[in-house]
Each structure stands twice: as structure tokens, then as C-alpha cells.
Protein backbone atom coordinates (compact mmCIF):
# COMPACT_ATOMS: atom_id res chain seq x y z
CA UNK A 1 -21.92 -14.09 44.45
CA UNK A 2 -21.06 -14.78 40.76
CA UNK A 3 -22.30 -11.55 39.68
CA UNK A 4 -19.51 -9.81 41.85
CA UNK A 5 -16.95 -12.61 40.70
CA UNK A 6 -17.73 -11.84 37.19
CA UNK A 7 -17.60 -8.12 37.64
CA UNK A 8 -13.96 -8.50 38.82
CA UNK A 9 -12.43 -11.04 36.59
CA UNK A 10 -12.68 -8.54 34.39
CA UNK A 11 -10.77 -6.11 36.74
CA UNK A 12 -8.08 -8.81 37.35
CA UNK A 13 -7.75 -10.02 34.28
CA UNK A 14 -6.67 -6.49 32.62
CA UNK A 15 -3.96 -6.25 35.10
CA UNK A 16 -2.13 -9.11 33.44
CA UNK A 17 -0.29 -8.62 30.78
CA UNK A 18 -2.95 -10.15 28.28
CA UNK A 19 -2.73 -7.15 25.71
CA UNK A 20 -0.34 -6.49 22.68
CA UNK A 21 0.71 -4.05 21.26
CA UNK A 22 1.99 -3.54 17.73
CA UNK A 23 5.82 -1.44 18.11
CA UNK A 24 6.21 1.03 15.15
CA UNK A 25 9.64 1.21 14.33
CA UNK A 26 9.76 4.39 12.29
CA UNK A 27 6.57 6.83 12.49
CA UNK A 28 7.15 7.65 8.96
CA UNK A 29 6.76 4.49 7.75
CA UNK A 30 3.81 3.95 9.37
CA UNK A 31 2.41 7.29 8.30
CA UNK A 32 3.02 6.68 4.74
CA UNK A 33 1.36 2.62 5.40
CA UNK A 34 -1.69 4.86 7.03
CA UNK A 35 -1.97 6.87 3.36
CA UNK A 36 -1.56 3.55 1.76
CA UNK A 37 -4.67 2.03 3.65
CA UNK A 38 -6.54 5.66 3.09
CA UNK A 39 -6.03 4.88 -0.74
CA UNK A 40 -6.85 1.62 -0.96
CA UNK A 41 -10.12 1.97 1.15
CA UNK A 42 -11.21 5.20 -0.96
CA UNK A 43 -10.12 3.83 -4.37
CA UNK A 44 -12.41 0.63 -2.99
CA UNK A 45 -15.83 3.03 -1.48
CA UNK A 46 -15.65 4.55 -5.84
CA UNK A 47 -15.61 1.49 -6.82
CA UNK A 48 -18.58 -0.16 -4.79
CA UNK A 49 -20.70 3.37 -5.30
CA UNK A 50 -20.21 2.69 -9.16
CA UNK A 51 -21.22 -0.99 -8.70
CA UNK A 52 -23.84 -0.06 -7.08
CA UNK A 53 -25.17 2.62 -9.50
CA UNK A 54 -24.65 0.28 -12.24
CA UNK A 55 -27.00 -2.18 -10.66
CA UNK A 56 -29.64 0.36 -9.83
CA UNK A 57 -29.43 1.69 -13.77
CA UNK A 58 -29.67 -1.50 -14.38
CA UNK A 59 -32.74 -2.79 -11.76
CA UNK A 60 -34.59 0.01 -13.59
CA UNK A 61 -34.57 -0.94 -16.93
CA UNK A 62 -35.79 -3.86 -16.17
CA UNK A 63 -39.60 -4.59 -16.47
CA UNK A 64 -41.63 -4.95 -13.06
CA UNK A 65 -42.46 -8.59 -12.00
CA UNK A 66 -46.14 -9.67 -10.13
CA UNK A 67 -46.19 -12.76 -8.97
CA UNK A 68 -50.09 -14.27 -7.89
């Protein structure tokens, strides 16, 4: 019984208004917001993959550890 009652709450509760939605007023502004976040996360992935090389050039230098 409260496996069927939990397999249509889920039914009943997305036929209330429970979701919302974000209005776009002008498509080009949110076309040129879209190129905005598309700079911003690619300016941001360089950035990390140079981190990260830096950190493996610099890993490598160093002299291996063994701990007893």
C-alpha cells in the first residue's frame, strides 16, 4: 500500500503548480548572457588545465619519497 502511495505522490504532486520557470524577456539578451557563461567557463577549463600541468611539472621534479 505505500509503495503505490509513493508511486503517485509523485504523479499528483507534478500536477500542481510546484515548478518555476525563469521568463526571458528578450532572447537576445539571453543569447549574448549564454556567450558570456560559454566564456567564462572556457577561459576557467585553460586555466585549471594550466594549474594542473604546473603541478604535474612540478610533482616530477620532485624527488620520490619511501616511507618504512
Amino acid at each position: 500500500m505505500m509503495l503505490v502511495c509513493a508511486l503517485f505522490s509523485g504523479q499528483l504532486m507534478a500536477g500542481h503548480n510546484g515548478h518555476e520557470y525563469l521568463w526571458v524577456k528578450n532572447v537576445d539578451h539571453q543569447l549574448r548572457h549564454e556567450a558570456d557563461s560559454d566564456e567564462i567557463r572556457s577561459a576557467a577549463e585553460e586555466s585549471a588545465e594550466g594549474l594542473r600541468d604546473h603541478h604535474h611539472w612540478q610533482k616530477s621534479r620532485k624527488p620520490d619519497s619511501h616511507f618504512r
